[in-house]
N, C-alpha and C. Protein backbone atom coordinates (compact mmCIF):
# COMPACT_ATOMS: atom_id res chain seq x y z
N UNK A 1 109.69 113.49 254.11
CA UNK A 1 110.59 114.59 254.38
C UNK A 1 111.64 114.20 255.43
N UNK A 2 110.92 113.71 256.34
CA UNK A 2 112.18 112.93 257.43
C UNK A 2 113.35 112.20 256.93
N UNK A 3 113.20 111.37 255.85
CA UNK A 3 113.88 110.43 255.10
C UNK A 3 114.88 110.96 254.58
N UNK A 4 114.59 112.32 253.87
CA UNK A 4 115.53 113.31 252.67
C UNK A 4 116.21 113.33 253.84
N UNK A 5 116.11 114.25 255.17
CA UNK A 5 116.56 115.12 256.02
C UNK A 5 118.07 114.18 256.35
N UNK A 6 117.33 112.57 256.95
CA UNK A 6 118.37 111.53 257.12
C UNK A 6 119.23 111.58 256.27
N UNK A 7 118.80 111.23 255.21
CA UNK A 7 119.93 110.95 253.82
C UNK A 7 120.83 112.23 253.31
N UNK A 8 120.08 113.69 253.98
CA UNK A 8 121.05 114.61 253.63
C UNK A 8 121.85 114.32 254.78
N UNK A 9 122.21 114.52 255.72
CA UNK A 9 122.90 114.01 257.28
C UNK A 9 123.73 113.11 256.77
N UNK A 10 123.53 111.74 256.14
CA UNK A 10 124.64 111.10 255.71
C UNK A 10 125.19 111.54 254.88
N UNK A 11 125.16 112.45 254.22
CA UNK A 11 126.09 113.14 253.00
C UNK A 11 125.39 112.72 251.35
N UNK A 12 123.85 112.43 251.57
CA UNK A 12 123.18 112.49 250.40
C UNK A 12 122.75 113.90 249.58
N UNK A 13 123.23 113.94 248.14
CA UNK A 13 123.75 115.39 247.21
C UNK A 13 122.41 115.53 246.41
N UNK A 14 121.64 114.58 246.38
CA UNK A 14 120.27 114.63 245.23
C UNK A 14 119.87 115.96 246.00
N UNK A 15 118.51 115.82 244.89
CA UNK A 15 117.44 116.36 245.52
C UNK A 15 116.23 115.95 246.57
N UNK A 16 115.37 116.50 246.72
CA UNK A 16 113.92 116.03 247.29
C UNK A 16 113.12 115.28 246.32
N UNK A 17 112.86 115.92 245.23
CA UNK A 17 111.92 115.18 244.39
C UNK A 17 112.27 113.57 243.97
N UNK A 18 113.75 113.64 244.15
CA UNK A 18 114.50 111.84 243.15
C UNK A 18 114.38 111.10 244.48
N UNK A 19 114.54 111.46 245.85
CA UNK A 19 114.03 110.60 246.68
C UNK A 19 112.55 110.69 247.16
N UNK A 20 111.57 111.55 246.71
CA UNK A 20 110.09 111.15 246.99
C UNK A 20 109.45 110.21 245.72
N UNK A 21 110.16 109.98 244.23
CA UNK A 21 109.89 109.95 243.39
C UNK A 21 110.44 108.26 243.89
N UNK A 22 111.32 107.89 244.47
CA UNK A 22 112.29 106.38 244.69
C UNK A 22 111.07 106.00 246.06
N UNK A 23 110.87 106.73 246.95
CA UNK A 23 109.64 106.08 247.82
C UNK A 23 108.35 105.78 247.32
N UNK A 24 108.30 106.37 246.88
CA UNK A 24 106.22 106.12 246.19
C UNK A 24 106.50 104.95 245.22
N UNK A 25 107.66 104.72 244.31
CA UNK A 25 107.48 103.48 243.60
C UNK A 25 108.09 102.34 244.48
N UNK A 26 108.18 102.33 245.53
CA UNK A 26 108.52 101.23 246.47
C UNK A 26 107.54 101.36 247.06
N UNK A 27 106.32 102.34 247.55
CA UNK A 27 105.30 101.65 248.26
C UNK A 27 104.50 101.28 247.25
N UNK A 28 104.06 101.68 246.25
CA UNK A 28 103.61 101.21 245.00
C UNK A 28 103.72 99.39 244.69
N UNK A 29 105.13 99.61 245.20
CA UNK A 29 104.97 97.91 244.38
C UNK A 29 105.59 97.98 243.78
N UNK A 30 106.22 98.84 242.74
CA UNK A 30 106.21 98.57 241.41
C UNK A 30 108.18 99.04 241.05
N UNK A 31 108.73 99.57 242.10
CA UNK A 31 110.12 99.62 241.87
C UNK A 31 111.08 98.02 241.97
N UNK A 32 111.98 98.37 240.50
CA UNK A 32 112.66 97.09 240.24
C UNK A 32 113.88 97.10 241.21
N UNK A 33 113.85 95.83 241.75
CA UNK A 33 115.59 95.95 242.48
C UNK A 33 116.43 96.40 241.89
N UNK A 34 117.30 96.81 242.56
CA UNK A 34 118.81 96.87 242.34
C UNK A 34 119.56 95.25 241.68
N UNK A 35 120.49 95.79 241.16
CA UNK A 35 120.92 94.45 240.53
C UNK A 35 122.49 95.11 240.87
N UNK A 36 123.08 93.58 241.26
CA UNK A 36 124.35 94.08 242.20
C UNK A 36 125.11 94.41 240.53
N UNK A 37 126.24 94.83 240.71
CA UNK A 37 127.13 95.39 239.31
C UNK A 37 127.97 94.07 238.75
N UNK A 38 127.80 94.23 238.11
CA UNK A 38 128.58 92.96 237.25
C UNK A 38 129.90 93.39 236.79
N UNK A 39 131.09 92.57 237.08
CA UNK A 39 131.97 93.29 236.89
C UNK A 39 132.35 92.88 235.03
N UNK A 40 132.98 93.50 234.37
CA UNK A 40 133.32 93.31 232.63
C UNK A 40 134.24 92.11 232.74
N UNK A 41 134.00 91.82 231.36
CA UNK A 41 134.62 90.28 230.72
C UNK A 41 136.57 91.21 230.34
N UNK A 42 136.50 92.08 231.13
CA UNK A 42 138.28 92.64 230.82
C UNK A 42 138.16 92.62 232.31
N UNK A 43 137.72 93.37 233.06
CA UNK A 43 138.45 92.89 234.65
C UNK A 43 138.22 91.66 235.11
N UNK A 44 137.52 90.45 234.51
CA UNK A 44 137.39 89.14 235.22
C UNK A 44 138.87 88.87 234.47
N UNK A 45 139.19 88.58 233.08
CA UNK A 45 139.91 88.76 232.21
C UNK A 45 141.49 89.11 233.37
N UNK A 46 141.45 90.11 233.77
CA UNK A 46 142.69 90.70 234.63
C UNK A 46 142.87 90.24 235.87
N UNK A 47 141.66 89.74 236.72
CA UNK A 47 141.88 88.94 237.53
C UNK A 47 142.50 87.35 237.67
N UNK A 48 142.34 87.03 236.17
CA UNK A 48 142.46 86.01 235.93
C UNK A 48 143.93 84.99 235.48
N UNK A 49 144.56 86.73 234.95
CA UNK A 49 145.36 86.53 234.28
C UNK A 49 146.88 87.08 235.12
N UNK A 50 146.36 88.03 236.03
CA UNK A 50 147.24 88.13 237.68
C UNK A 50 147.78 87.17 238.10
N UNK A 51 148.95 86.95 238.66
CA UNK A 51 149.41 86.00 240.04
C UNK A 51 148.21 86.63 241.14
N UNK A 52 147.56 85.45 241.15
CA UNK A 52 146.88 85.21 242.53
C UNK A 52 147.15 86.14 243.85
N UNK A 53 148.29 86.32 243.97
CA UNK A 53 148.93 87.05 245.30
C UNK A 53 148.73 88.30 245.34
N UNK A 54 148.55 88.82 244.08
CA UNK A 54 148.59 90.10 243.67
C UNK A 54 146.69 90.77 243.56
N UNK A 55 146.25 89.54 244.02
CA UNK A 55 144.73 90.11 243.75
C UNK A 55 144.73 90.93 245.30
N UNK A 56 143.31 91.54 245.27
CA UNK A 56 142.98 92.10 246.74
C UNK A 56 141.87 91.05 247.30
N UNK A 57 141.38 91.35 248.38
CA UNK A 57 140.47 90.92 248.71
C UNK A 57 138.76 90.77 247.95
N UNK A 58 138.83 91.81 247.68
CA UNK A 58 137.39 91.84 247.36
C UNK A 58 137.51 91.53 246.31
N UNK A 59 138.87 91.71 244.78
CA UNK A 59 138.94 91.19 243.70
C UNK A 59 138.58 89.13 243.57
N UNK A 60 139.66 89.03 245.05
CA UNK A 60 139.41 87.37 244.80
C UNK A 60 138.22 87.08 245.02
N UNK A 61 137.08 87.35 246.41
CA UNK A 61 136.00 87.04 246.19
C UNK A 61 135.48 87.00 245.22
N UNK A 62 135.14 88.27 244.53
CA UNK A 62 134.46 88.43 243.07
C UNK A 62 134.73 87.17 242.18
N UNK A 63 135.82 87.19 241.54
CA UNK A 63 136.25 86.18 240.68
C UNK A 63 135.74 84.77 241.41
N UNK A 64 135.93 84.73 242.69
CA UNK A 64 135.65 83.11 243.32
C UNK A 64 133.73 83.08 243.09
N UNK A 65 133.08 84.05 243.59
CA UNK A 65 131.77 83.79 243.03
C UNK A 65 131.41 83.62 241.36
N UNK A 66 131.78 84.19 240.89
CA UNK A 66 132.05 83.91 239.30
C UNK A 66 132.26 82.55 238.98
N UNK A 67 133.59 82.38 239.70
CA UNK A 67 134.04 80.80 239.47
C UNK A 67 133.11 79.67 239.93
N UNK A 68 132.20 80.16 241.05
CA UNK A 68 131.35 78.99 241.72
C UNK A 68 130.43 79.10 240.57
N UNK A 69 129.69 80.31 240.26
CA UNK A 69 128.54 80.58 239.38
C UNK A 69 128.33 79.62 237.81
N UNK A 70 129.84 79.51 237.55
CA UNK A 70 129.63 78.38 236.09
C UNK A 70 131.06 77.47 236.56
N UNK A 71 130.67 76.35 236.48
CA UNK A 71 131.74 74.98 236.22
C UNK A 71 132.36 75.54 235.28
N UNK A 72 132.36 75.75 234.32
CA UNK A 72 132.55 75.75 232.90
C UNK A 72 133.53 76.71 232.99
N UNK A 73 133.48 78.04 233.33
CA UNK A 73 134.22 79.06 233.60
C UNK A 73 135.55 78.82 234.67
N UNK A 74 135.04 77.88 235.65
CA UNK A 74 136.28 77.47 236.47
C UNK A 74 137.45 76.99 236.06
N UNK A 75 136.82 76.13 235.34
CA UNK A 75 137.27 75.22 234.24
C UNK A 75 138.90 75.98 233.71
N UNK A 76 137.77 76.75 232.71
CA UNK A 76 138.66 77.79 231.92
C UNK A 76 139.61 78.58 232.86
N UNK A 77 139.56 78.71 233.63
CA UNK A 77 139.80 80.11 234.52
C UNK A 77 141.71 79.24 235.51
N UNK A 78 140.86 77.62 235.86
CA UNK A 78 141.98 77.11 236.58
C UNK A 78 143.23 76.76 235.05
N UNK A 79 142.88 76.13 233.75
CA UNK A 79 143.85 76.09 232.64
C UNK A 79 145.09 77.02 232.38
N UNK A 80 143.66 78.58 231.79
CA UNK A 80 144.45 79.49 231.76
C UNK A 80 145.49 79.86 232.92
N UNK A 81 145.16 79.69 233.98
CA UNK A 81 146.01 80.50 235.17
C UNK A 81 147.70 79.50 235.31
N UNK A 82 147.15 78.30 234.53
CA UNK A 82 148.26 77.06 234.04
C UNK A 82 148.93 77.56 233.30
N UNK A 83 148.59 78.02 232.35
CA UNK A 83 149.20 78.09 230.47
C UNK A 83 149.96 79.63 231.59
N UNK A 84 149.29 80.70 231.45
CA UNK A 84 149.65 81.75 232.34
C UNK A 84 151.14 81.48 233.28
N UNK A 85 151.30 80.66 234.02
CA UNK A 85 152.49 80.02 234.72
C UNK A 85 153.49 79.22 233.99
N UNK A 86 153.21 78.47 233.20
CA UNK A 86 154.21 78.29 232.13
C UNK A 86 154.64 79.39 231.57
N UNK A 87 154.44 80.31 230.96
CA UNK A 87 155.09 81.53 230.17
C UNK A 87 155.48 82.10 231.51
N UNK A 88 155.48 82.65 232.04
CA UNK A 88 155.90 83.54 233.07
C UNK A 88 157.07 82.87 233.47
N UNK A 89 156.98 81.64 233.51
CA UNK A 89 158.21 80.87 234.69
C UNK A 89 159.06 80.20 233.66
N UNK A 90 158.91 80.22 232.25
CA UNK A 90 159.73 79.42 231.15
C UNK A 90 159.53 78.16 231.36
N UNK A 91 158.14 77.05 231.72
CA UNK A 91 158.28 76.03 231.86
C UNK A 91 157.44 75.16 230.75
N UNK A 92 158.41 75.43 229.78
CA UNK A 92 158.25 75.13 228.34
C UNK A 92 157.56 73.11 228.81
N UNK A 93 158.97 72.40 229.33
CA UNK A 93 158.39 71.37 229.74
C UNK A 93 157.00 70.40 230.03
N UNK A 94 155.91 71.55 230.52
CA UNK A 94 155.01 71.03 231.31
C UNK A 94 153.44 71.49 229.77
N UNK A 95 154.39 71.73 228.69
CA UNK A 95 153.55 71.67 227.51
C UNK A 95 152.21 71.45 226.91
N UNK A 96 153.30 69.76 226.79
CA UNK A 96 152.01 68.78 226.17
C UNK A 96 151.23 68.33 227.29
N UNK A 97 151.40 68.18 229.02
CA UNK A 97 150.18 67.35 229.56
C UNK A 97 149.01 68.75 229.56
N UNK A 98 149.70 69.70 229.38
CA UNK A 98 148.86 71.16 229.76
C UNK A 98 147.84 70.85 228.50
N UNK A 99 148.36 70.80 227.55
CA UNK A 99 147.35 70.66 226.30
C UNK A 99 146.97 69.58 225.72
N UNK A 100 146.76 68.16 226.96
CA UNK A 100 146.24 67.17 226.90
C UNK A 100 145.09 67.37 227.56
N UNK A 101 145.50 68.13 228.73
CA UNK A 101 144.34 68.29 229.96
C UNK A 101 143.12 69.45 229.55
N UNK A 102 143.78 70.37 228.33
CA UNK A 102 142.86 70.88 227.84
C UNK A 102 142.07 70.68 226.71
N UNK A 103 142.65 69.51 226.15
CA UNK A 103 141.85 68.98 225.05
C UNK A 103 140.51 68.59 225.49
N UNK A 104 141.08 67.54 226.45
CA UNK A 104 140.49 66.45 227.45
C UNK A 104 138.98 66.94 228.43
N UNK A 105 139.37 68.15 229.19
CA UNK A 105 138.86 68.62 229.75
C UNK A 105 138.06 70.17 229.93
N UNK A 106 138.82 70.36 228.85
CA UNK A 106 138.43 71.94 229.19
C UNK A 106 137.48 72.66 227.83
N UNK A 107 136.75 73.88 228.47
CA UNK A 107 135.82 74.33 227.32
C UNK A 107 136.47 73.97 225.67
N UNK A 108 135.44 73.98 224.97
CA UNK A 108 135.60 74.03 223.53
C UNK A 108 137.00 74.67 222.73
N UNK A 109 136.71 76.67 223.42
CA UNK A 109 137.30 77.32 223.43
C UNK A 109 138.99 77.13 223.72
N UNK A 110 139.36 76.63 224.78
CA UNK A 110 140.48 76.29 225.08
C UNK A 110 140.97 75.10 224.43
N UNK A 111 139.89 73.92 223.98
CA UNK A 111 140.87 73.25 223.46
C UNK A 111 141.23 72.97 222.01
N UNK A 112 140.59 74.13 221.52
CA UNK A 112 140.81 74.84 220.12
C UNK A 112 142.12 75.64 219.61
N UNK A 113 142.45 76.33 221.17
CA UNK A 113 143.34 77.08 221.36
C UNK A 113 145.14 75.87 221.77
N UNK A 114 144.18 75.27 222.29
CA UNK A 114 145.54 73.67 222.66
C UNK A 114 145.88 73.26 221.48
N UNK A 115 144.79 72.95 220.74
CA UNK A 115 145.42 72.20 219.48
C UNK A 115 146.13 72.76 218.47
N UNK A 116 145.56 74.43 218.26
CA UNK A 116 146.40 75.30 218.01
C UNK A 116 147.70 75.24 217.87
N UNK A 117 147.85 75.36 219.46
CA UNK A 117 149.69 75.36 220.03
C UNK A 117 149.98 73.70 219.65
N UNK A 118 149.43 72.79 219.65
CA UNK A 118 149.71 71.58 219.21
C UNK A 118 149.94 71.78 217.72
N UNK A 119 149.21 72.28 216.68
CA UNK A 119 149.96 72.18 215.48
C UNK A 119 151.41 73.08 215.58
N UNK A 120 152.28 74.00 216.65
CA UNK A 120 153.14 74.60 216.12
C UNK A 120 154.12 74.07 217.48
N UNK A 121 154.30 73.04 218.12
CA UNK A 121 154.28 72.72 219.08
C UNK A 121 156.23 73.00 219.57
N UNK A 122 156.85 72.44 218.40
CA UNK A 122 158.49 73.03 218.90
C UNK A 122 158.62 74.41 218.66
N UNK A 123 157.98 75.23 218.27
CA UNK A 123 158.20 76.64 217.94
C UNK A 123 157.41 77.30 219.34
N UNK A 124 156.28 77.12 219.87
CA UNK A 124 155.54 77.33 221.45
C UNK A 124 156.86 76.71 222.41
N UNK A 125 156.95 75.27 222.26
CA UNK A 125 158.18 74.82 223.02
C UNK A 125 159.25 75.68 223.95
N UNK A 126 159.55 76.21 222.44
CA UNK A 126 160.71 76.60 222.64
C UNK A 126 160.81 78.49 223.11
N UNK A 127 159.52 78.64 222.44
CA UNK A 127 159.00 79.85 223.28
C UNK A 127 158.87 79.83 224.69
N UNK A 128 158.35 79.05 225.38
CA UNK A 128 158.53 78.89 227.14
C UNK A 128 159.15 78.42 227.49
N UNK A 129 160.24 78.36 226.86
CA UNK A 129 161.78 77.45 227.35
C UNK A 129 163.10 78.36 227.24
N UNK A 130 163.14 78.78 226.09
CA UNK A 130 164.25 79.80 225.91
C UNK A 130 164.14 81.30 226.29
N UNK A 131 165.53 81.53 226.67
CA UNK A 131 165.69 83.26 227.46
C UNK A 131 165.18 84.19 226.39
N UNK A 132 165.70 84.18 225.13
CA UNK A 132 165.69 85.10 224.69
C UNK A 132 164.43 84.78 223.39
N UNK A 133 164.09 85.99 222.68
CA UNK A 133 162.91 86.31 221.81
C UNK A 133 163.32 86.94 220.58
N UNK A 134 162.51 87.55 219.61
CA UNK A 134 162.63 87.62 218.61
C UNK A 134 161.36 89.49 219.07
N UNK A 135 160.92 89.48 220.44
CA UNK A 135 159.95 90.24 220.38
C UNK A 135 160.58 91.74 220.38
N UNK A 136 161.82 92.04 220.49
CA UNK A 136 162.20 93.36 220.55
C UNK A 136 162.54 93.55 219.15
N UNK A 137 162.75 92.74 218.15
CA UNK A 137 163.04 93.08 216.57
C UNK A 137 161.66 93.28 216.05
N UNK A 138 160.78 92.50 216.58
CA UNK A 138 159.43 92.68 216.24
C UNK A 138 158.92 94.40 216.59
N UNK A 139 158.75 94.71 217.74
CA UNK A 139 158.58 96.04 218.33
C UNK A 139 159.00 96.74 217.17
N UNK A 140 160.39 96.48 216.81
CA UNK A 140 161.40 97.95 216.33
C UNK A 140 160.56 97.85 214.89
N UNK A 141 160.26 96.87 214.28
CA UNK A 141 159.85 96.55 212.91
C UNK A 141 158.23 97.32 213.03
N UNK A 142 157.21 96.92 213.97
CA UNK A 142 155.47 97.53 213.85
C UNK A 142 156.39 98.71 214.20
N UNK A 143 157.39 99.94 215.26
CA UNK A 143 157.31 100.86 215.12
C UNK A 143 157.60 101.95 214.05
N UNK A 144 158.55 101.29 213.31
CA UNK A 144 158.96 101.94 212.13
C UNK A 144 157.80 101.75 210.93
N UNK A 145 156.94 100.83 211.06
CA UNK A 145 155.64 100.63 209.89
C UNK A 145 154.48 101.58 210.27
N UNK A 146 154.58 101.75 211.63
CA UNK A 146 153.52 102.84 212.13
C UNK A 146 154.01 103.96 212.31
N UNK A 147 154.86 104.58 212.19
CA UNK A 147 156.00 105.57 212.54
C UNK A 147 155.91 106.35 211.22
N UNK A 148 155.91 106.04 210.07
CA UNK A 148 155.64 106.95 209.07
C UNK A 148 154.32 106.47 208.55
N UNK A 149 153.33 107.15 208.80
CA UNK A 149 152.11 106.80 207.66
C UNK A 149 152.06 107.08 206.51
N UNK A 150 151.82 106.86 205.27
CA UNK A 150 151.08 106.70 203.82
C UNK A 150 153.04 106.92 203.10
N UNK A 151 154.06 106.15 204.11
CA UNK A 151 155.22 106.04 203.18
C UNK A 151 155.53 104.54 203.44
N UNK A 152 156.05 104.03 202.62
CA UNK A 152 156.10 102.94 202.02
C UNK A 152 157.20 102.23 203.44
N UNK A 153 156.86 101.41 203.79
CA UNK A 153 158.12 100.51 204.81
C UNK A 153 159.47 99.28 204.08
N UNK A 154 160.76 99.87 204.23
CA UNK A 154 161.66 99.23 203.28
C UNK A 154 161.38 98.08 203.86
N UNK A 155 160.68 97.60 204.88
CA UNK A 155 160.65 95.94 205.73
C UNK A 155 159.24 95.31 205.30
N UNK A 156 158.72 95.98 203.91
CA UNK A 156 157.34 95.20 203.74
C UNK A 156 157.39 95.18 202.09
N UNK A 157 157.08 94.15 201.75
CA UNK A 157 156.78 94.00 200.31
C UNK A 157 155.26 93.27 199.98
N UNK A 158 154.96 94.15 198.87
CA UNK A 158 153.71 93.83 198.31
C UNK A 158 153.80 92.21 197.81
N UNK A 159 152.80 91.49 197.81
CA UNK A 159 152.68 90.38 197.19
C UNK A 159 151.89 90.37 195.85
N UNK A 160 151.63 89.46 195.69
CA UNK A 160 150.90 89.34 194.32
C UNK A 160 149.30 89.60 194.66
N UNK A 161 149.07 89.01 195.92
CA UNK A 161 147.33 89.27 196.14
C UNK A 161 147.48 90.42 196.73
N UNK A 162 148.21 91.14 197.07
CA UNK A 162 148.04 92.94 197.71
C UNK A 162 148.76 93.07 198.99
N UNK A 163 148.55 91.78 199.58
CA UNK A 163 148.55 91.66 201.15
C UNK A 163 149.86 92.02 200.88
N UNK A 164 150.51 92.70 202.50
CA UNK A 164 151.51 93.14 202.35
C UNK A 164 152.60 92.42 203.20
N UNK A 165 153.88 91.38 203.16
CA UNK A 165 154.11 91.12 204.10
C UNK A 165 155.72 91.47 204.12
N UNK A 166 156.66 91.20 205.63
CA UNK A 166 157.66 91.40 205.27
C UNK A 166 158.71 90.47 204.72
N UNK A 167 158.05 89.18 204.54
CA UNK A 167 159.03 87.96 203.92
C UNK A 167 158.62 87.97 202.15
N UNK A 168 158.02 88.76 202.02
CA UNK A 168 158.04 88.68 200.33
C UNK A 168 156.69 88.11 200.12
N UNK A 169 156.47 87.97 198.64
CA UNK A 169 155.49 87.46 198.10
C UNK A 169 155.43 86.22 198.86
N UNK A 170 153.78 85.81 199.11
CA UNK A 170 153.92 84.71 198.85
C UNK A 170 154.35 83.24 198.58
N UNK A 171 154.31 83.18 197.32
CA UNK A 171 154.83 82.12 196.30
C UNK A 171 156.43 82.46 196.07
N UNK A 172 156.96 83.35 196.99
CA UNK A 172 158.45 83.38 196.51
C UNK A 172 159.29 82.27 197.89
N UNK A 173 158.19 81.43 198.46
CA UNK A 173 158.99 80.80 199.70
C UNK A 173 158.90 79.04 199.04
């Protein structure tokens, strides 16, 4: 009863019974720790994918224990934050050693994703090199395809296998 009394004093909202019910299985023996919170594979994900500068404190710790916790993940974590700085800064240039070093060195995953950009390599190129994009014709094109549902989009044609694309059939290239 002393215990509740404390914990109401600090601004504890339960009841009596959920803290006599949390003491007896701790003198018991038999209550499981606490397990600290794990943060999700989307906020490591967002930490990761941040300028550094922009983290807080307690975000960078987190991520830095993470990072100590698997090699493997560091790994991944120092690449991406590479590839990440090339697009941001247009430094189309620094390409191919990026996706040498990830062939070379880095998880499976990433250098699946390198070789990837290695089969399309002047078209990526020239994506982190040049000002301008193709992504605001893109936008205007998914909004007008999602913009009317179950009517037909003058920017998409059926192919022969169903699939629908906007360069035509198929076999018409």
């Amino acid at each position: 009863m002393q215990l509740y009394r404390e914990l109401l004093a600090l601004g504890y909202a339960g009841g009596y019974h959920a803290v006599n019910r949390d003491v007896s299985t701790i003198r018991k023996g038999v209550a499981i720790p606490a397990q600290a919170a794990t943060p999700s594979p989307r906020t490591i994900a967002s930490w990761i994918m941040r300028p550094q500068e922009t983290l807080g404190p307690s975000d960078t710790a987190q991520l830095e224990t993470v990072r100590n916790a698997c090699p493997e993940f560091a790994a991944t974590c120092h690449l991406a934050r590479e590839f990440t700085t090339m697009v941001r800064h247009r430094q189309g240039h620094l390409l191919r050693d990026w996706i040498q070093k990830a062939e070379l060195s880095g998880p499976e995953a990433i250098g699946v994703f390198a070789n990837s950009v290695r089969q399309d390599l002047p078209a990526v190129t020239a994506g982190l090199t040049l000002s301008y994009s193709s992504g605001t014709v893109e936008g205007h094109v998914n909004r007008i395809k999602t913009s009317r549902p179950g009517i037909p989009c003058p920017l998409t044609v059926s192919s022969e296998s169903g699939a629908e694309t906007r360069d035509g059939p198929a076999s018409a290239h």
